[in-house]
N, C-alpha and C. Protein backbone atom coordinates (compact mmCIF):
# COMPACT_ATOMS: atom_id res chain seq x y z
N UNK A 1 2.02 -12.31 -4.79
CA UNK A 1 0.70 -12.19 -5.37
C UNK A 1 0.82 -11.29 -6.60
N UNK A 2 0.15 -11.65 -7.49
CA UNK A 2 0.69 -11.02 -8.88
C UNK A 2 -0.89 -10.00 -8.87
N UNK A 3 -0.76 -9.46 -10.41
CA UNK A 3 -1.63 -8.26 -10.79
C UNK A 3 -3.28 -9.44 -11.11
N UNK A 4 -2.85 -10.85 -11.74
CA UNK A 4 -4.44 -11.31 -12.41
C UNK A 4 -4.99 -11.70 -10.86
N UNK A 5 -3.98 -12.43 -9.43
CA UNK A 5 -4.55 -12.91 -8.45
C UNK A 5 -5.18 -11.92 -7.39
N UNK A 6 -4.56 -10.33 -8.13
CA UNK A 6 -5.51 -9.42 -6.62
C UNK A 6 -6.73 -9.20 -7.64
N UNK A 7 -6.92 -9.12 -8.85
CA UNK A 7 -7.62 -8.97 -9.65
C UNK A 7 -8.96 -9.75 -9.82
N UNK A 8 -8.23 -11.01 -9.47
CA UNK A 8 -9.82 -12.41 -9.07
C UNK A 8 -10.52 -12.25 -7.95
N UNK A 9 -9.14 -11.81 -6.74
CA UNK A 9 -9.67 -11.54 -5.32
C UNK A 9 -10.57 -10.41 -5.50
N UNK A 10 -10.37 -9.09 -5.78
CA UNK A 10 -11.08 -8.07 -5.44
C UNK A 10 -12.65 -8.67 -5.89
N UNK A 11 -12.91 -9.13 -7.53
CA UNK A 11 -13.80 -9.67 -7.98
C UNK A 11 -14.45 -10.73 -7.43
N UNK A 12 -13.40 -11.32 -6.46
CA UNK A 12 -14.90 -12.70 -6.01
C UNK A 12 -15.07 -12.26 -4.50
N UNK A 13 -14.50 -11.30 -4.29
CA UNK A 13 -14.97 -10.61 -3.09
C UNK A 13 -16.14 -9.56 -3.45
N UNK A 14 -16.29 -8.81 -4.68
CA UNK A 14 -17.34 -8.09 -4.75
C UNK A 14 -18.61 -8.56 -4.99
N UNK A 15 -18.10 -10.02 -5.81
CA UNK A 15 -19.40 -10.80 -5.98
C UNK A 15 -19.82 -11.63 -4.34
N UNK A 16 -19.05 -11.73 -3.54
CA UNK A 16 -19.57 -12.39 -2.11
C UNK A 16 -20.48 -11.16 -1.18
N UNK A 17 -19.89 -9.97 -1.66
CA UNK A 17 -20.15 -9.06 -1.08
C UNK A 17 -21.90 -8.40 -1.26
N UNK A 18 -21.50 -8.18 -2.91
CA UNK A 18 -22.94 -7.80 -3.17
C UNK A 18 -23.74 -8.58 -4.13
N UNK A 19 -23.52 -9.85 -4.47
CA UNK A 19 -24.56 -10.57 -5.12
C UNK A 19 -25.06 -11.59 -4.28
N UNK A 20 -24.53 -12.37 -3.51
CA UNK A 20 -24.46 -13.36 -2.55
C UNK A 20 -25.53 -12.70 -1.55
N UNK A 21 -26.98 -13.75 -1.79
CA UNK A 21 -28.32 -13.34 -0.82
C UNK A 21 -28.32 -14.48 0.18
N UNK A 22 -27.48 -15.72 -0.20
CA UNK A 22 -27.39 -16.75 1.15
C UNK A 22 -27.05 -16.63 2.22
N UNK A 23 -27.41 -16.70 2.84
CA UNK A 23 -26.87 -17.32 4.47
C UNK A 23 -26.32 -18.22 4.85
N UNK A 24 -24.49 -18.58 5.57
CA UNK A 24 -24.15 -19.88 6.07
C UNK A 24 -24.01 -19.38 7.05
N UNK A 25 -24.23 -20.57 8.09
CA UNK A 25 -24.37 -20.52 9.56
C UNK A 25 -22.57 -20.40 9.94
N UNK A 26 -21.93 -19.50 10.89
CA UNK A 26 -21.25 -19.44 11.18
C UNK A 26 -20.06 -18.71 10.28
N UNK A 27 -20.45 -18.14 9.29
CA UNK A 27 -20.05 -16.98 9.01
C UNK A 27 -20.54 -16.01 8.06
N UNK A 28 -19.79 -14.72 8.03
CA UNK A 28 -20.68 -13.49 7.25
C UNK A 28 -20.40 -13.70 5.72
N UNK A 29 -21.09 -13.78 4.88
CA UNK A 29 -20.32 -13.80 3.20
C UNK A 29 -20.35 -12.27 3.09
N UNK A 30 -20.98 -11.55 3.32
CA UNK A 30 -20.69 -10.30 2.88
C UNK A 30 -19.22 -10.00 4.08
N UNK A 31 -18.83 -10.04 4.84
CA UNK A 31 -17.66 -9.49 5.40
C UNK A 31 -16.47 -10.74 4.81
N UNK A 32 -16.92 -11.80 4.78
CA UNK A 32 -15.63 -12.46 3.75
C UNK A 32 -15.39 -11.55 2.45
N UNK A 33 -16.59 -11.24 2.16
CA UNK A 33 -16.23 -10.46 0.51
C UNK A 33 -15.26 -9.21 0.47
N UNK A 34 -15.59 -8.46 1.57
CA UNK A 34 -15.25 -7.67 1.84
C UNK A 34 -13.42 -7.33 2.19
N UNK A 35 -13.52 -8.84 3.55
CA UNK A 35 -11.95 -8.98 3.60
C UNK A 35 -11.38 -9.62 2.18
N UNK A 36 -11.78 -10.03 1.11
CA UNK A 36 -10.96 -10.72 0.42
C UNK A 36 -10.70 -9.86 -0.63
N UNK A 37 -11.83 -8.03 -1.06
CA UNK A 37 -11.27 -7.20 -1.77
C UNK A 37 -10.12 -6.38 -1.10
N UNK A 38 -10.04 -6.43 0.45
CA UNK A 38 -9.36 -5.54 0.60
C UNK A 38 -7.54 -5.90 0.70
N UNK A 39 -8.23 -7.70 0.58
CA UNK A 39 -6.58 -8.36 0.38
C UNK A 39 -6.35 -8.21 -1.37
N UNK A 40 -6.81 -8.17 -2.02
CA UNK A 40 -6.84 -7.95 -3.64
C UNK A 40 -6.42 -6.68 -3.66
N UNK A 41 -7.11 -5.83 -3.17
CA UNK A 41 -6.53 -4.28 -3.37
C UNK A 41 -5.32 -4.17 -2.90
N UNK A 42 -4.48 -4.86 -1.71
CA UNK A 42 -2.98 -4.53 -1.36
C UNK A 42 -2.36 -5.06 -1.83
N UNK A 43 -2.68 -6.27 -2.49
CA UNK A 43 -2.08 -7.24 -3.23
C UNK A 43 -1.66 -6.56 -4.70
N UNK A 44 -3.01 -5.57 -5.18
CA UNK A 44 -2.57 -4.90 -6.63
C UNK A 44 -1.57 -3.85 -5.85
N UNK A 45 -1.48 -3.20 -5.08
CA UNK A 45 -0.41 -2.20 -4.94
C UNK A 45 0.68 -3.19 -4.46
N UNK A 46 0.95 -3.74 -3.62
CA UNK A 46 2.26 -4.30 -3.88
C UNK A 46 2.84 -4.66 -5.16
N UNK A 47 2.04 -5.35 -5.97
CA UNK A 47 2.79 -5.85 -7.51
C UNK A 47 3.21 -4.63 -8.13
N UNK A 48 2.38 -3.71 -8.23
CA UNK A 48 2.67 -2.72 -8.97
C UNK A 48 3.70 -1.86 -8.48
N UNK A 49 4.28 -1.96 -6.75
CA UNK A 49 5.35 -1.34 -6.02
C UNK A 49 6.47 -2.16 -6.55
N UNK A 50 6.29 -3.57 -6.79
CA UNK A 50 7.58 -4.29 -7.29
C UNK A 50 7.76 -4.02 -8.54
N UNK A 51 6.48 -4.11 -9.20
CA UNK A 51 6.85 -3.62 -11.46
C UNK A 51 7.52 -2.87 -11.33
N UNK A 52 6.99 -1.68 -10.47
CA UNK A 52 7.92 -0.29 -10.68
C UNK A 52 9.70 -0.73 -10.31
N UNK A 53 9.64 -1.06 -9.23
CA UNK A 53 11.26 -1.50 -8.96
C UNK A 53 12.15 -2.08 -9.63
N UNK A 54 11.48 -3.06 -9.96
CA UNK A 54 12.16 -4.04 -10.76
C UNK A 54 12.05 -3.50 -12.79
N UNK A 55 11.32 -2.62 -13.00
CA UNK A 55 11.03 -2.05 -13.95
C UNK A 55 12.80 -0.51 -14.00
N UNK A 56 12.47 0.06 -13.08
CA UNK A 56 13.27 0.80 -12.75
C UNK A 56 14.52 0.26 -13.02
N UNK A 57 15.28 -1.45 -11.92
CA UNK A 57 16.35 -1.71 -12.20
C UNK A 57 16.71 -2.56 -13.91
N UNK A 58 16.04 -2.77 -14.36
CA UNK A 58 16.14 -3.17 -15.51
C UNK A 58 16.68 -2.03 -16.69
N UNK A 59 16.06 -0.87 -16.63
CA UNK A 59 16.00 0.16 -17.28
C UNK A 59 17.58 0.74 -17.04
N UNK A 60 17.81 0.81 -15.62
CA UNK A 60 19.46 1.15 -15.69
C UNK A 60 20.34 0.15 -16.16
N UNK A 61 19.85 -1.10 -15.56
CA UNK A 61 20.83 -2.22 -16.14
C UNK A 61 21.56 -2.10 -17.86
N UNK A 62 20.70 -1.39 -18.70
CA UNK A 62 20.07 -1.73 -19.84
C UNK A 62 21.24 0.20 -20.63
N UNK A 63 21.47 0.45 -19.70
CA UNK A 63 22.68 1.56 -19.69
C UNK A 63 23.91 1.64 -19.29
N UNK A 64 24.64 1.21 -20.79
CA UNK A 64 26.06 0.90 -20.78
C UNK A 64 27.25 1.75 -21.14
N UNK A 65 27.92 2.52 -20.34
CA UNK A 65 28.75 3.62 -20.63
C UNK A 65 29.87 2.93 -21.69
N UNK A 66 30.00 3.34 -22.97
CA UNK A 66 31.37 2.80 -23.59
C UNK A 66 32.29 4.13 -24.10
N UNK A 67 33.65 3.73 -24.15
CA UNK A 67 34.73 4.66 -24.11
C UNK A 67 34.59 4.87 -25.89
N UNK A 68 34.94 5.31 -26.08
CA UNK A 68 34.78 6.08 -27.67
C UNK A 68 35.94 5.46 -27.90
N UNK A 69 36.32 4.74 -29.06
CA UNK A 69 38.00 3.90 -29.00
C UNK A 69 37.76 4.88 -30.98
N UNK A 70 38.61 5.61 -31.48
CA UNK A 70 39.56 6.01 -32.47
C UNK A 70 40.33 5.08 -32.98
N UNK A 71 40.26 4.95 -34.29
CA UNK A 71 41.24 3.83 -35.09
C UNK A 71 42.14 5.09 -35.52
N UNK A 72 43.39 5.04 -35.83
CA UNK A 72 44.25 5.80 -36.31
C UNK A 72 44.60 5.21 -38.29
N UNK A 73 44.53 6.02 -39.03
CA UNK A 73 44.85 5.61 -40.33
C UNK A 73 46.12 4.62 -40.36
N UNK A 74 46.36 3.94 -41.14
CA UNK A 74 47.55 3.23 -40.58
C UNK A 74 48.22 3.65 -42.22
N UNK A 75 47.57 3.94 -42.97
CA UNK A 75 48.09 4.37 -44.33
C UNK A 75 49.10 5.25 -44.62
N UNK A 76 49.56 6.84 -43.65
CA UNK A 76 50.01 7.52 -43.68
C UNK A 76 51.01 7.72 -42.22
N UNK A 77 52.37 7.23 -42.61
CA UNK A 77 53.62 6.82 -41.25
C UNK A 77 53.79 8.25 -40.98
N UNK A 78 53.63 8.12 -39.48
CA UNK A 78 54.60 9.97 -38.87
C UNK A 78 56.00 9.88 -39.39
């Protein structure tokens, strides 16, 4: 679940939650709204637990130790 899909969830859960004045028989829209921000809200912290990770391994990847290599003059023989 990415950052725009907990982002729709939290939002069409707040709109089920508190704009939604209908009634369907056989279930609550305000407690659907409710469960579907609170799957949006874990959904934004997981993505953002993986950005960081995967943010993190990129950043070392991206650090390359190289040996210092010296050319010697070749102009002047010992």
């Amino acid at each position: 679940m990415y950052i725009g899909t907990s982002i729709f969830l939290i939002a069409v859960g707040a709109i089920l939650s508190f704009a939604v004045t209908a009634t369907v028989a056989g279930i609550d829209v305000e407690t659907a709204g409710v469960i579907l921000m609170v799957v949006g809200v874990i959904g934004l912290l997981i993505s953002f637990a993986l950005m960081t990770v995967w943010s993190d391994r990129r950043r070392r990847a991206d650090v390359v130790e190289r040996d210092r290599v010296v050319e010697r003059d070749r102009s002047v023989r010992p």
